[in-house]
N, C-alpha and C. Protein backbone atom coordinates (compact mmCIF):
# COMPACT_ATOMS: atom_id res chain seq x y z
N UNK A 1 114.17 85.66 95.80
CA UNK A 1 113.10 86.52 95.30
C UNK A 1 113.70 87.42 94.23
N UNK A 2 113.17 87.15 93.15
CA UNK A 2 113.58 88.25 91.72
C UNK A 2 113.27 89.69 92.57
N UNK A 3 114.38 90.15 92.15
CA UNK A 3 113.71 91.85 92.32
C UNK A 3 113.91 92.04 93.58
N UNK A 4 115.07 91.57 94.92
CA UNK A 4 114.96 91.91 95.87
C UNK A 4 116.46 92.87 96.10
N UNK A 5 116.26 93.85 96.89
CA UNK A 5 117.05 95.36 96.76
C UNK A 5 118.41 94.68 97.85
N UNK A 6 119.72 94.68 97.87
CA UNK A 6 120.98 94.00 98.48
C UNK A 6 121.81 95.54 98.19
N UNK A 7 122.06 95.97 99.37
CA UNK A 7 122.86 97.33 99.54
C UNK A 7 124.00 97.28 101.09
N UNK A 8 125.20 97.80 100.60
CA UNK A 8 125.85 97.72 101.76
C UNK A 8 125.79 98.69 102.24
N UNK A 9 125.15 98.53 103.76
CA UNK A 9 124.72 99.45 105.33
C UNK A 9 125.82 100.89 105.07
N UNK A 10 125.00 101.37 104.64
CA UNK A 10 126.15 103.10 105.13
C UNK A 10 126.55 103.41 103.69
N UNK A 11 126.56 102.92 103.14
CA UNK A 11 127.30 103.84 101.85
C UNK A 11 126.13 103.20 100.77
N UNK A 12 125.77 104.96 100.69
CA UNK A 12 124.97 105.44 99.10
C UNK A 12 125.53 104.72 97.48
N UNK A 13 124.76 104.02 97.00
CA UNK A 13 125.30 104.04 96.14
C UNK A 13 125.90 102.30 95.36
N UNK A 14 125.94 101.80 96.84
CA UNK A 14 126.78 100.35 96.54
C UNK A 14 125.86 99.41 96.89
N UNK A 15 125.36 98.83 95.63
CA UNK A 15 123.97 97.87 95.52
C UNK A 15 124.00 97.43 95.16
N UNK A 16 123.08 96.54 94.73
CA UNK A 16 122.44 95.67 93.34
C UNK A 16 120.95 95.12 93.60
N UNK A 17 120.11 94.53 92.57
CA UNK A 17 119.16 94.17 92.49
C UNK A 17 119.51 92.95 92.17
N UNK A 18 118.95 91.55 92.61
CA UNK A 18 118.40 90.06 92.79
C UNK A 18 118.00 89.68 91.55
N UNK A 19 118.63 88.68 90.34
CA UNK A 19 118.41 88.20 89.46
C UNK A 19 116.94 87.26 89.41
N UNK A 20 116.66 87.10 88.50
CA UNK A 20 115.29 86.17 88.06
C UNK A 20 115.45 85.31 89.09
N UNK A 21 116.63 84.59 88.90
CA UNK A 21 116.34 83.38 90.49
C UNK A 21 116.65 83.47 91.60
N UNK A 22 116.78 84.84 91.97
CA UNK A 22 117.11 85.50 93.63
C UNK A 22 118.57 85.64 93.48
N UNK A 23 119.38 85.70 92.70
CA UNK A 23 121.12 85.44 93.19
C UNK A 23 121.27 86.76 92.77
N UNK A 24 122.70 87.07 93.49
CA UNK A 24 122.94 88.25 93.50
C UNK A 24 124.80 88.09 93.42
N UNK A 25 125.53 89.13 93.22
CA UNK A 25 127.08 89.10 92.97
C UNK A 25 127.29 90.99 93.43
N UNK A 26 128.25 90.76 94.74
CA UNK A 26 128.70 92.31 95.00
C UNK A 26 129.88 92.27 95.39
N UNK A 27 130.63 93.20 95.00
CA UNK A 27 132.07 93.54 95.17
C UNK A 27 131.65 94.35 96.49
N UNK A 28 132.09 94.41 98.10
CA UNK A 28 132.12 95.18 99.26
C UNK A 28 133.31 95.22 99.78
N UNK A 29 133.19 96.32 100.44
CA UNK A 29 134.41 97.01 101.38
C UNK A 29 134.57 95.34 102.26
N UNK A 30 135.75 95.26 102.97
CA UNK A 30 135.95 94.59 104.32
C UNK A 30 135.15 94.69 105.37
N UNK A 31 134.35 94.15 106.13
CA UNK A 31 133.56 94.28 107.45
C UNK A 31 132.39 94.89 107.05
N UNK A 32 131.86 94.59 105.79
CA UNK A 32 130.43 95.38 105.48
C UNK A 32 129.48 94.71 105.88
N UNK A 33 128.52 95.41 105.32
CA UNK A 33 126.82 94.42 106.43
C UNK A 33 126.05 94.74 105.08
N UNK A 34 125.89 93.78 104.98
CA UNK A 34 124.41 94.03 103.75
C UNK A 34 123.23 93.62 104.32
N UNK A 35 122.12 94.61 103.50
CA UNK A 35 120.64 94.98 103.51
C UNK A 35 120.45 94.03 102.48
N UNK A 36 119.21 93.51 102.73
CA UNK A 36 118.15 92.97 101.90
C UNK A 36 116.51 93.33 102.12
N UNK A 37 116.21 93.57 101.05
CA UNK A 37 115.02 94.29 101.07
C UNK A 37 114.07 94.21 100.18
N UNK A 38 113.19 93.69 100.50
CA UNK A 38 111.63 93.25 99.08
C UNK A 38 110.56 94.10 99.55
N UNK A 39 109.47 94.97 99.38
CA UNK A 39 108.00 94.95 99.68
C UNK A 39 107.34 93.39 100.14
N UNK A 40 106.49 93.90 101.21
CA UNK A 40 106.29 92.81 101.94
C UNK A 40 106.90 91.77 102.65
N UNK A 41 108.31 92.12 102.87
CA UNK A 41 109.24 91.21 103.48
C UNK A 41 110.21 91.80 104.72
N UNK A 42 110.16 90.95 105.62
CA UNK A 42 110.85 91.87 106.64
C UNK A 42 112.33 92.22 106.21
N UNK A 43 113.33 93.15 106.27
CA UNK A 43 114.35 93.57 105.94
C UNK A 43 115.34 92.75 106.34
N UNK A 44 116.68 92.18 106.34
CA UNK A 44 117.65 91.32 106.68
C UNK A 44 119.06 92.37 106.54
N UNK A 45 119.77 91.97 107.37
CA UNK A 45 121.06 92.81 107.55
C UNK A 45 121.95 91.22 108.28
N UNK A 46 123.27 90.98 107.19
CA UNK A 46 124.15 90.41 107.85
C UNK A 46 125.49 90.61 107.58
N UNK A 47 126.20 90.30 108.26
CA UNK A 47 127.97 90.85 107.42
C UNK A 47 128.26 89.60 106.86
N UNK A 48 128.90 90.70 105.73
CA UNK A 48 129.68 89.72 104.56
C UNK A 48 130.98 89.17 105.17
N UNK A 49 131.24 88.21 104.57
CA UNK A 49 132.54 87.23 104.82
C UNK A 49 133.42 87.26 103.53
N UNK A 50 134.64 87.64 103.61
CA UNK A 50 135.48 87.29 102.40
C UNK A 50 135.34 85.78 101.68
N UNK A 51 135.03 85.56 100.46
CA UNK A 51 134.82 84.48 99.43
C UNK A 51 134.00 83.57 100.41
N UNK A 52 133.00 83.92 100.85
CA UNK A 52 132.12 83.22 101.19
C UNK A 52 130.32 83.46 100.84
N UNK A 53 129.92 82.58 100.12
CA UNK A 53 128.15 82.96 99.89
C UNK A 53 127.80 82.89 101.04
N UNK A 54 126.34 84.25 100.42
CA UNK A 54 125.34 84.25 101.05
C UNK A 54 124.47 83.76 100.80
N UNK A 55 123.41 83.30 102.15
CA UNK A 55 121.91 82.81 101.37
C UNK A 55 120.67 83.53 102.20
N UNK A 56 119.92 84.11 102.06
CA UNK A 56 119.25 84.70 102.72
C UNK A 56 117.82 84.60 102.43
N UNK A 57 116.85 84.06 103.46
CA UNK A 57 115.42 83.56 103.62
C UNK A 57 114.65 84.84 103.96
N UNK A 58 114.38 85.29 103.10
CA UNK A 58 113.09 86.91 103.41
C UNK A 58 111.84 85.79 104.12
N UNK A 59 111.34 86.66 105.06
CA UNK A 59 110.06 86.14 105.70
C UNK A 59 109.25 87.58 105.49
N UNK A 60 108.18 86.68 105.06
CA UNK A 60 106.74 87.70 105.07
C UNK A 60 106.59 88.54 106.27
N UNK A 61 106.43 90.02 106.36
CA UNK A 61 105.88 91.03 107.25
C UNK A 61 104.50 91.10 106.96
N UNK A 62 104.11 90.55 108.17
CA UNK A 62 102.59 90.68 108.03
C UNK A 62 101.92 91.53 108.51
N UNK A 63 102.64 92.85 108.43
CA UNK A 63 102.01 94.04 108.89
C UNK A 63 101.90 94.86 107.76
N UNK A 64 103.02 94.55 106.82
CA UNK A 64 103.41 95.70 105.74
C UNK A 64 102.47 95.20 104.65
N UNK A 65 101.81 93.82 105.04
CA UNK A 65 101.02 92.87 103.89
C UNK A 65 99.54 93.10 104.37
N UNK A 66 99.06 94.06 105.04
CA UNK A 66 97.87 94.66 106.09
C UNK A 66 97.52 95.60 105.24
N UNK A 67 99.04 96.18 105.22
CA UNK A 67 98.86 98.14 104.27
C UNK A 67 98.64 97.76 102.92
N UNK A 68 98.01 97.25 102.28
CA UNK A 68 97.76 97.20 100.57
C UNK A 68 96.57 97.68 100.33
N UNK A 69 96.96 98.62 99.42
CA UNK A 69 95.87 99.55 99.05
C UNK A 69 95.40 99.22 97.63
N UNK A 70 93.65 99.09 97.23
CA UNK A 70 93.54 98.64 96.19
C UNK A 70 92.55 100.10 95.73
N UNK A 71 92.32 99.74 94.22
CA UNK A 71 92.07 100.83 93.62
C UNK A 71 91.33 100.96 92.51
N UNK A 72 90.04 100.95 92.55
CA UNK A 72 89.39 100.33 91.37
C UNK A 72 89.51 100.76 89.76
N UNK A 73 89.23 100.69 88.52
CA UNK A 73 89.50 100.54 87.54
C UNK A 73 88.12 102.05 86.95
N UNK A 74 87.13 102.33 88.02
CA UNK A 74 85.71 103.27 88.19
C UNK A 74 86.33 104.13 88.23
N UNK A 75 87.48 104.12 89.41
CA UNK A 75 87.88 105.01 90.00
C UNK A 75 88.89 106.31 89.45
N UNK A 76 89.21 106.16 88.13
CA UNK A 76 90.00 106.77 86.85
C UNK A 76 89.58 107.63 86.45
């Protein structure tokens, strides 16, 4: 998913955002856990492995896809 938020658990600061075709590249501490995170997608947390990819399948939250608020164009 373009545009999906990849941050390592506990420390401010050490992120990145998900290229046009979902891939992503992060330099992390040893024994870190990365976040993944889209709107409308349930959140994912797994630990990183030295020189090893990740691949990670966001699944739809179909609760957070309930809360969409629309807003008419009248309404301005």
């Amino acid at each position: 998913i373009p545009g999906a938020n990849v941050s390592v658990k506990g420390k401010t600061g050490l992120g990145t955002i998900t290229d046009m075709d979902g891939n992503f590249s992060l330099k992390v501490p040893g024994n870190s856990i990365l976040t993944v995170s889209f709107m409308g997608y349930t959140t994912q947390e797994r630990k990183a492995v030295a020189g090893q990819a990740m691949r990670f399948n966001l699944v739809p939250d179909s609760k957070a896809l309930d809360e969409v608020m629309v807003r008419s164009a009248e309404a301005r």
